[in-house]
Structure formats: C-alpha cells, structure tokens
N, C-alpha and C. Protein backbone atom coordinates (compact mmCIF):
# COMPACT_ATOMS: atom_id res chain seq x y z
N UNK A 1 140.33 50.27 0.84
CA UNK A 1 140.19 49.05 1.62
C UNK A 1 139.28 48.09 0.88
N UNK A 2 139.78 46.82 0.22
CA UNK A 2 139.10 45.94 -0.62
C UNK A 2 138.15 45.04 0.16
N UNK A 3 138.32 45.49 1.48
CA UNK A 3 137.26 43.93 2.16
C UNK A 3 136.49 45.04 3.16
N UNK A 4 136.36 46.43 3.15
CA UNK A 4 135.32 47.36 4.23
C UNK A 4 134.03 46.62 4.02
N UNK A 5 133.28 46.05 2.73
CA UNK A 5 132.02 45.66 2.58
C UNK A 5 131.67 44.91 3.75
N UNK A 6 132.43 43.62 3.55
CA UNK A 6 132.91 42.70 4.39
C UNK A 6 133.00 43.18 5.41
N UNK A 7 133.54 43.90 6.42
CA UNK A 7 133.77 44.14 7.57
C UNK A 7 131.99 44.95 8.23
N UNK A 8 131.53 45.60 7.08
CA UNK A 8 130.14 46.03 7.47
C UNK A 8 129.67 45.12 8.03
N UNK A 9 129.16 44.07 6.51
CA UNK A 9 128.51 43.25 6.58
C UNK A 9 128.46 42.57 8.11
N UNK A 10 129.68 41.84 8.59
CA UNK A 10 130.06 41.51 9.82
C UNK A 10 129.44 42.35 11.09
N UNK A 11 129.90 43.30 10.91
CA UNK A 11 129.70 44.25 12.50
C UNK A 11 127.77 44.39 12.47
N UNK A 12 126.75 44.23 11.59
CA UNK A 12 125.55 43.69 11.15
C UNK A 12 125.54 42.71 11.66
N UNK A 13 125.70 41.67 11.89
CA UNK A 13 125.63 40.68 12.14
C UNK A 13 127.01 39.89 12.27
N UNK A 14 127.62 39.79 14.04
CA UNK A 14 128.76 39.39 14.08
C UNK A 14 128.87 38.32 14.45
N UNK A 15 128.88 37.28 13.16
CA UNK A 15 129.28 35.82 13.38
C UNK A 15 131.06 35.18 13.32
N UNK A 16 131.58 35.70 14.89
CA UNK A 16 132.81 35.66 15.34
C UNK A 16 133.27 34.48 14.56
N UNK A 17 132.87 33.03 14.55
CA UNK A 17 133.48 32.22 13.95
C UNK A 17 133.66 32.05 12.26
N UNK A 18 132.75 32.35 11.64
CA UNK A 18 132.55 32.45 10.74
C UNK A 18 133.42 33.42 10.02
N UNK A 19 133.58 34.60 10.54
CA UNK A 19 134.96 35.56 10.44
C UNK A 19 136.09 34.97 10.74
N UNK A 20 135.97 34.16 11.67
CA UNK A 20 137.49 34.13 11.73
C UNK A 20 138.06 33.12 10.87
N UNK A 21 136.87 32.03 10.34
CA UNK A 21 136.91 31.12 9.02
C UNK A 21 137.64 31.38 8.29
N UNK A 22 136.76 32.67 7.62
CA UNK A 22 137.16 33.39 6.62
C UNK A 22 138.65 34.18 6.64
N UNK A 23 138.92 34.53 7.75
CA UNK A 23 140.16 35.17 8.15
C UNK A 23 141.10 34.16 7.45
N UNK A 24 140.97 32.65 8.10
CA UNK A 24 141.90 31.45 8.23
C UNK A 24 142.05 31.18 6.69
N UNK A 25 140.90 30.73 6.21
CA UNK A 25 141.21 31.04 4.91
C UNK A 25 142.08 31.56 3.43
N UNK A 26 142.71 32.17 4.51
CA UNK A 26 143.79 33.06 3.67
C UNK A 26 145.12 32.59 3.53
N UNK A 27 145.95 33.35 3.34
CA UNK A 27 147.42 32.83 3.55
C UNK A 27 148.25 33.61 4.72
N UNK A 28 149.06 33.39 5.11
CA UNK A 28 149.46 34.33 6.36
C UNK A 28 149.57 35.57 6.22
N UNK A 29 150.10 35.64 5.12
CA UNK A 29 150.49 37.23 4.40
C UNK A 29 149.30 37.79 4.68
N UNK A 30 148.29 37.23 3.77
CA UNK A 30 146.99 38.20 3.57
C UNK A 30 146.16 38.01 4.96
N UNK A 31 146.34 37.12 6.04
CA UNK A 31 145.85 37.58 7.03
C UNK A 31 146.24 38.45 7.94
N UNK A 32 147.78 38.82 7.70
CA UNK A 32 148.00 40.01 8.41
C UNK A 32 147.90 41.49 7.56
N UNK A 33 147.43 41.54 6.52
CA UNK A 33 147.05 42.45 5.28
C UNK A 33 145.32 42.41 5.54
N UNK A 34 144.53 41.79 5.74
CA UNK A 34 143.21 41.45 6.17
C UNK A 34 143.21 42.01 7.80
N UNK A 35 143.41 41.88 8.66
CA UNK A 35 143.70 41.79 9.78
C UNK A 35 143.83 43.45 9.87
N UNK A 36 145.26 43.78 9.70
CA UNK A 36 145.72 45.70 9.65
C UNK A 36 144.37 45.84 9.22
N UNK A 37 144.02 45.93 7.65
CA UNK A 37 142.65 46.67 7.33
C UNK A 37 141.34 46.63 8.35
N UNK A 38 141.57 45.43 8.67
CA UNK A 38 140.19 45.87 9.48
C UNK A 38 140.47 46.44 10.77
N UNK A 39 141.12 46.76 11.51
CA UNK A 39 141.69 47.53 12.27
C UNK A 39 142.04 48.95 12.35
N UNK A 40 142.44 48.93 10.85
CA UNK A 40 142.37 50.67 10.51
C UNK A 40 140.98 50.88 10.23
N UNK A 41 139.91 50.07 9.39
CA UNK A 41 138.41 50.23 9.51
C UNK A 41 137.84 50.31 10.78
N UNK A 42 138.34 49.90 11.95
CA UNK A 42 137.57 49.92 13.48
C UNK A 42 137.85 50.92 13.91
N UNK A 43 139.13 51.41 13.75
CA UNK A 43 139.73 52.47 14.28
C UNK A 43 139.06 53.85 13.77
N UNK A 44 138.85 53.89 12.43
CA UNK A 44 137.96 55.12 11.50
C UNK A 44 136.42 54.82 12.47
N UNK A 45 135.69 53.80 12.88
CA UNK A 45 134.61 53.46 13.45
C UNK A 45 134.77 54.51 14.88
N UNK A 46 135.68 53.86 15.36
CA UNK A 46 135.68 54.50 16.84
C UNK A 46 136.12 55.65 16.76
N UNK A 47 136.67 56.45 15.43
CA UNK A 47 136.80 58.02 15.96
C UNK A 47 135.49 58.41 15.48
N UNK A 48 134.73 58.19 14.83
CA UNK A 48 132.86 58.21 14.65
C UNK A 48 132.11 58.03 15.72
N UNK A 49 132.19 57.40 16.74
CA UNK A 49 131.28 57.08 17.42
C UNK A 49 131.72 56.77 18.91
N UNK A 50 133.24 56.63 19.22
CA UNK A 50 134.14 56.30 20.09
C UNK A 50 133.37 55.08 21.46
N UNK A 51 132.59 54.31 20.46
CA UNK A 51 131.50 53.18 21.18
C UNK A 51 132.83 51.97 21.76
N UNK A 52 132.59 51.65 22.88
CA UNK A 52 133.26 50.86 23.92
C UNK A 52 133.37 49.50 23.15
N UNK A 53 132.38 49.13 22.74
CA UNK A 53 132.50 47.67 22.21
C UNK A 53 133.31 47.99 20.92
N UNK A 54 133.70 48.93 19.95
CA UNK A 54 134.67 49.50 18.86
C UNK A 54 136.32 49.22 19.40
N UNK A 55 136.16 49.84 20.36
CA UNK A 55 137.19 49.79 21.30
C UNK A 55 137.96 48.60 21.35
N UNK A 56 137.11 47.73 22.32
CA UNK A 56 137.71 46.21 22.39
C UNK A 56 137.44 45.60 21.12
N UNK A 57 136.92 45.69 20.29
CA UNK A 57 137.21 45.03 19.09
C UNK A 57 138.42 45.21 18.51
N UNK A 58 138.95 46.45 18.91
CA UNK A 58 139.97 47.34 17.91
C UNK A 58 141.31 46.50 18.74
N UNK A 59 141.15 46.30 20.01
CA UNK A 59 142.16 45.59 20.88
C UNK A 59 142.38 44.08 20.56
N UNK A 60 141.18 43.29 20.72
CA UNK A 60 141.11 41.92 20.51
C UNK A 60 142.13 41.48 18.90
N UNK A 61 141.30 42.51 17.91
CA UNK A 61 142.43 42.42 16.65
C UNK A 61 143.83 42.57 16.95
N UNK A 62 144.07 43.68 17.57
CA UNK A 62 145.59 44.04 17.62
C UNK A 62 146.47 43.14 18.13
N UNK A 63 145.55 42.36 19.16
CA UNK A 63 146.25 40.79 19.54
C UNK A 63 146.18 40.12 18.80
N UNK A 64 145.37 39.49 17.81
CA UNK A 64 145.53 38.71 16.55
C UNK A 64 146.47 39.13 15.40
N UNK A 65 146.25 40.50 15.44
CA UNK A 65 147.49 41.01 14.36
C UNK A 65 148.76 40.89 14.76
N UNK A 66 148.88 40.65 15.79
CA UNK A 66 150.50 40.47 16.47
C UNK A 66 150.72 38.76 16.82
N UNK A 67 149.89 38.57 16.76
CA UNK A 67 150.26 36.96 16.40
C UNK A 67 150.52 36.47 15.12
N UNK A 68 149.26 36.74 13.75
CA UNK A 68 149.51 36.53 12.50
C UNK A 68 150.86 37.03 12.12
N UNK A 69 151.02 38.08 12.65
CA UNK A 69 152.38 39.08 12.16
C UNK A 69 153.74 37.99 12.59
N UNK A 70 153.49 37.77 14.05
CA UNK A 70 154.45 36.74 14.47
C UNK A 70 154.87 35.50 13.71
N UNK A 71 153.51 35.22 13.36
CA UNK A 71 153.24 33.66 12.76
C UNK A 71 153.92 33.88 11.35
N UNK A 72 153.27 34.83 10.55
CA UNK A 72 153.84 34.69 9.41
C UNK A 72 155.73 35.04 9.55
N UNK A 73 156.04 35.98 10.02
CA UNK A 73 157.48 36.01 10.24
C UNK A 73 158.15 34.63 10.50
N UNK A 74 157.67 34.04 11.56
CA UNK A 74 158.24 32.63 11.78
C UNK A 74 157.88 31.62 10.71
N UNK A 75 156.83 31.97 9.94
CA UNK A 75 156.94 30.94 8.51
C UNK A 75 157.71 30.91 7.94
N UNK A 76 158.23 32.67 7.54
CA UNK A 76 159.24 33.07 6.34
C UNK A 76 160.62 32.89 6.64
N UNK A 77 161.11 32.69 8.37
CA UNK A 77 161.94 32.31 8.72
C UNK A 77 162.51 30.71 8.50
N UNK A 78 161.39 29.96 8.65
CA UNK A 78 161.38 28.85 8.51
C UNK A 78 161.34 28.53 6.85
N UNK A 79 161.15 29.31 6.03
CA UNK A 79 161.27 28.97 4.82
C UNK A 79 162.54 29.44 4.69
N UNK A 80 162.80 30.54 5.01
CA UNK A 80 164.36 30.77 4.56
C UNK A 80 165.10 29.85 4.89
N UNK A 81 165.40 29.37 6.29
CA UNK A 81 166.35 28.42 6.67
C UNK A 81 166.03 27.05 5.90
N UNK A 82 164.70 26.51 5.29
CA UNK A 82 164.53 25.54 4.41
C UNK A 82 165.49 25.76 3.21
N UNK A 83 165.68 26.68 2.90
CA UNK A 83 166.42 26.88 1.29
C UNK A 83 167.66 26.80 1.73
N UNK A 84 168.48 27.89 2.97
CA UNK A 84 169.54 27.55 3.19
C UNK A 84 169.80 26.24 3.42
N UNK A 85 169.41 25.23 4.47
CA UNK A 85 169.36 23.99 4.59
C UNK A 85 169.88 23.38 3.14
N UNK A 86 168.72 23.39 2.19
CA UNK A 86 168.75 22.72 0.58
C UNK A 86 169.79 23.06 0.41
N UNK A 87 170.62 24.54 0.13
CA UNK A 87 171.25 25.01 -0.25
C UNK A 87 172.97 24.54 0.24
N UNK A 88 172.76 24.24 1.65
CA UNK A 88 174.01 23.74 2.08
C UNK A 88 174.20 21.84 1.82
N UNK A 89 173.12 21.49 1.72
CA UNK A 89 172.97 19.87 1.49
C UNK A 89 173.65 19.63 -0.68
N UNK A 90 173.05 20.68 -1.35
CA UNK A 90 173.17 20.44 -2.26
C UNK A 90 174.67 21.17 -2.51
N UNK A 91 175.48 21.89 -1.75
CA UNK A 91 176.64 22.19 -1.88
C UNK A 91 177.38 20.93 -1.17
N UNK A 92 176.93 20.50 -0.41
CA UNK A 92 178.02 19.39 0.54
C UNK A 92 177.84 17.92 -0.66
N UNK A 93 176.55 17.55 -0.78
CA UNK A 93 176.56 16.51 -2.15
C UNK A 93 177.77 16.82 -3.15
N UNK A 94 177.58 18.29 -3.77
CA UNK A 94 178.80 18.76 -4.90
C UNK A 94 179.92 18.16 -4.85
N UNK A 95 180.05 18.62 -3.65
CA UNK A 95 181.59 18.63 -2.92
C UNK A 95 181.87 17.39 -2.93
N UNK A 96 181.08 16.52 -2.28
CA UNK A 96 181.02 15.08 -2.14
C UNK A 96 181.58 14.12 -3.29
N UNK A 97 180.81 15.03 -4.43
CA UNK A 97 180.91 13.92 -5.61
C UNK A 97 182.16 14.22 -6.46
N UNK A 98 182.77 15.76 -6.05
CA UNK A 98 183.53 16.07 -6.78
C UNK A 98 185.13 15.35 -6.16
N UNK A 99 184.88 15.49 -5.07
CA UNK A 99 186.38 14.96 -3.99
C UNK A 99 186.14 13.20 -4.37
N UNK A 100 184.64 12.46 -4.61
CA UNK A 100 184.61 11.12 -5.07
C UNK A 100 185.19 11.06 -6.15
N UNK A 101 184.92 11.64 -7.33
CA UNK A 101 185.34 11.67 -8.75
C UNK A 101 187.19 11.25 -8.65
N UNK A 102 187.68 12.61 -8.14
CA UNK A 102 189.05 12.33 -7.70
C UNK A 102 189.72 11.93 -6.89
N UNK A 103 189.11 10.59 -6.10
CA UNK A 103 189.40 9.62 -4.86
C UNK A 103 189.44 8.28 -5.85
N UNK A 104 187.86 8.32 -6.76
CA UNK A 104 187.90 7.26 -7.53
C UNK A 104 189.02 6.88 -8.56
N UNK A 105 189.53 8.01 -9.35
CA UNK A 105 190.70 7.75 -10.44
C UNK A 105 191.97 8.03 -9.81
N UNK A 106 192.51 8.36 -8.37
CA UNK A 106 193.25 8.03 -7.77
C UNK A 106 193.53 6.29 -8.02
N UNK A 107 192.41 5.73 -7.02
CA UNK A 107 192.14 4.25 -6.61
C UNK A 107 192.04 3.48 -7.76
N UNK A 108 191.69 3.71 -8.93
CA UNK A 108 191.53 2.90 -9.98
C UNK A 108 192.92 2.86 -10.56
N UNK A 109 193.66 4.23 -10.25
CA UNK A 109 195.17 4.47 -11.08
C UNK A 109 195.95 3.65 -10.55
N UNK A 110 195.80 3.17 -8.98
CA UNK A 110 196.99 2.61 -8.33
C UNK A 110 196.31 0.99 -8.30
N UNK A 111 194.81 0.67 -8.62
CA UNK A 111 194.69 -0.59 -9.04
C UNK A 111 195.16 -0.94 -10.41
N UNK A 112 194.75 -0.37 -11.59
CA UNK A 112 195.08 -0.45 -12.77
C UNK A 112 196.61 -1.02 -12.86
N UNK A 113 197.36 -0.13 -12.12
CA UNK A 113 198.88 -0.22 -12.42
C UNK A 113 199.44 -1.41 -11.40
N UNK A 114 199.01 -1.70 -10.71
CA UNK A 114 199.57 -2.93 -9.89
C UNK A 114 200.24 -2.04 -9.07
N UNK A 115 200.14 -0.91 -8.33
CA UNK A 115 201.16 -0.63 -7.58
C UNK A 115 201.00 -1.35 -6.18
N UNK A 116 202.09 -0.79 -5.53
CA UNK A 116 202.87 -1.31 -4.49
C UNK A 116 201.09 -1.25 -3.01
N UNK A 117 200.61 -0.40 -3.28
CA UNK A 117 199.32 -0.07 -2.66
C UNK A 117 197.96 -0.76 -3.37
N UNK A 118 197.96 -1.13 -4.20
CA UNK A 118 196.73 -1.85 -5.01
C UNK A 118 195.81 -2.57 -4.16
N UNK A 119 196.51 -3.17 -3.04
CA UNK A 119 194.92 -4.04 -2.76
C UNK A 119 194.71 -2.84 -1.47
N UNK A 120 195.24 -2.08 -0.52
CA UNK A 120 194.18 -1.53 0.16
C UNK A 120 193.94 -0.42 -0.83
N UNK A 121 193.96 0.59 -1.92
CA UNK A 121 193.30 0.67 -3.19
C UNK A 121 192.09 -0.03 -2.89
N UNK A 122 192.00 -1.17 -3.24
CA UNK A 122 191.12 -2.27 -3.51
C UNK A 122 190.37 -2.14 -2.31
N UNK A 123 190.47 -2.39 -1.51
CA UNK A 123 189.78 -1.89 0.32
C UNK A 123 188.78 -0.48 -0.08
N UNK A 124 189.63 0.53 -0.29
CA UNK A 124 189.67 2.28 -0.11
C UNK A 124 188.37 1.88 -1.46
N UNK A 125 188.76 1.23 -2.51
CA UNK A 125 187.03 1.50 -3.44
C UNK A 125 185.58 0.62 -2.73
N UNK A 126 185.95 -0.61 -1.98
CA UNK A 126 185.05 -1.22 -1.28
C UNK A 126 184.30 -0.50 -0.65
N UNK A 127 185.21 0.60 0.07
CA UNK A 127 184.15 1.08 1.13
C UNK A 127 183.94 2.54 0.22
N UNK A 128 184.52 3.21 -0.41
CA UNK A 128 183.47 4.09 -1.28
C UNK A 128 182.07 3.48 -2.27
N UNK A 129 182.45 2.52 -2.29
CA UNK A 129 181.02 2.07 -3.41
C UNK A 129 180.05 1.36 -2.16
N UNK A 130 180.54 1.02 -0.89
CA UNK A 130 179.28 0.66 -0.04
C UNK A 130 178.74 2.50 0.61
N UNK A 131 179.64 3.17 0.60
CA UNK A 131 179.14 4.47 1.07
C UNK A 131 178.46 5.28 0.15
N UNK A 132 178.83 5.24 -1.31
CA UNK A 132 177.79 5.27 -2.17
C UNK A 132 176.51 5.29 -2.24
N UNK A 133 176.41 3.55 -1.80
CA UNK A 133 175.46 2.78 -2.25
C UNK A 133 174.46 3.07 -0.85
N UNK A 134 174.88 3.72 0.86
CA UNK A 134 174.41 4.03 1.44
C UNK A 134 173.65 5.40 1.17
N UNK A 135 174.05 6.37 0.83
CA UNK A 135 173.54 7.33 0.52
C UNK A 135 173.24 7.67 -0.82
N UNK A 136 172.93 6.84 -1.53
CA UNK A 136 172.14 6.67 -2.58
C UNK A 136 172.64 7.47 -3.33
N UNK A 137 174.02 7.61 -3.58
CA UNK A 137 174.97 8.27 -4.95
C UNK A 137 175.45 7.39 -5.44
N UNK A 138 175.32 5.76 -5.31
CA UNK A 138 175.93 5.01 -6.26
C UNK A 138 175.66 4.94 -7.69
N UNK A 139 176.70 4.61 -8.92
CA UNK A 139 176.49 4.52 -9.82
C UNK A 139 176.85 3.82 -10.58
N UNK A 140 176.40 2.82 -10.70
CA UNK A 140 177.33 1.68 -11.28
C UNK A 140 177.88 1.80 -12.52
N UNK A 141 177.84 2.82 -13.26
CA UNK A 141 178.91 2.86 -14.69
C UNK A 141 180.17 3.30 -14.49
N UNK A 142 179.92 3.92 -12.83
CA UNK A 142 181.69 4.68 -12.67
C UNK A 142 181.85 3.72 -11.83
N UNK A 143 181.84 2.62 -11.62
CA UNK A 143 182.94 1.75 -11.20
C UNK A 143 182.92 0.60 -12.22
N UNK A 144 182.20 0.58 -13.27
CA UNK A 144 182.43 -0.62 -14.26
C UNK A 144 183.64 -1.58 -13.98
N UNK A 145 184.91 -0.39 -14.01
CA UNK A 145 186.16 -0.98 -14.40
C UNK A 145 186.58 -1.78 -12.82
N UNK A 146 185.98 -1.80 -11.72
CA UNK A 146 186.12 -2.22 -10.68
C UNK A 146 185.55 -3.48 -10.70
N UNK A 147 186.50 -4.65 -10.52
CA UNK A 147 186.31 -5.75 -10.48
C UNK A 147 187.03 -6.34 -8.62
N UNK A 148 186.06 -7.10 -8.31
CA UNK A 148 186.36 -7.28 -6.82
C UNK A 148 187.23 -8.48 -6.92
C-alpha cells in the first residue's frame, strides 16, 4: 500500500478536509485506487482494535468509494461515447465528401456538355457549393471550373 504513511499520518491528526483535498487531487482512477486502499488499511485497523469510530470510517469511505467508482465509470462512459460520436461524425463527413466528389463531376459533366439538363445542373451545383460553404467543406479549387 503506497499511501499507508499517509493514511497514519491522517488518523494522527484527522484533518477531514484537507484529506479529502488531497483525495480530489487526483484523477478519478486513482481516487478510486486511493480510496479501496485506504479502506482495506481501515479495515486491517478494525480487525486490530475493532474501535467504533474504525468502523464508521470504514463505512463513510465505502460510500465515497461507490460514488468515485460510479463517477469514474460515468466518465469513461462518457469518453467512450465522445470517440464514438467523433467516430461517426468523421465517417458521415467521408461519406459526405465522397457522394460530393461524385455529385460534383456528375453536374459539371452535364454542364460541360450542354446537355438537355444543364441549367438545373447549374441549380443542383448552386446549392451544393452554398451547402458547402454552410458547413465549412467548401473548396474553392473544386469548383474552379464552375462559372455562374
């Protein structure tokens, strides 16, 4: 146990806030890694001495350890779904740019050539280069050849 000193030191002189400073201090992980240890240290206390105030100390933690425990789970949850999130945004962009790529040389093929469709063509690139230009994928070298 890397922090028993620490936990002496404390039960010597128990400055509740100041511990729990130090607790906060940490990262979630290591406060529920901080937290267990000193709990299994109270617990070794109270089969020594089986003193009442050991007792509720040993309880009061076990409610904090089941919160940190909570807390950090709901961090790591929340980080996971952050990456999935990224993960589905930066697949739907892909997709986005790849179905644009081949919407754009569609629309340029049937402007280029004068076909029978050319000006709503001409419409169909208007509103891809303002939808672009809304979500900040515009690029103005791939429509160079687009003249309004």
């Amino acid at each position: 146990m890397q922090h028993r000193e620490r936990f002496t030191a404390w039960l010597a002189n128990p400055d509740v806030p100041a511990f729990e400073d130090w607790i906060e201090s940490h990262s979630p992980l290591d406060r529920v890694e901080i937290l267990t240890e000193f709990n299994e240290w109270a617990e070794e206390l109270n089969a020594q001495d089986g003193n009442e105030t050991t007792t509720r100390m040993i309880e009061d933690v076990q409610e904090h350890l089941d919160a940190y425990q909570d807390s950090y789970l709901e961090w790591k949850l929340a980080e996971l779904n952050m990456e999935i999130a990224k993960d589905e945004a930066d697949k739907a962009i892909a997709d986005y740019v790849s179905y644009a790529e081949e919407a754009r040389a569609y629309v340029r093929e049937f402007i280029e050539l004068n076909a029978p469709n050319a000006d709503e063509a001409r419409e169909v690139a208007r509103k891809m280069i303002d939808l672009e230009q809304q979500s900040g994928l515009y690029r103005p070298e791939e429509w160079a050849w687009f003249e309004e």
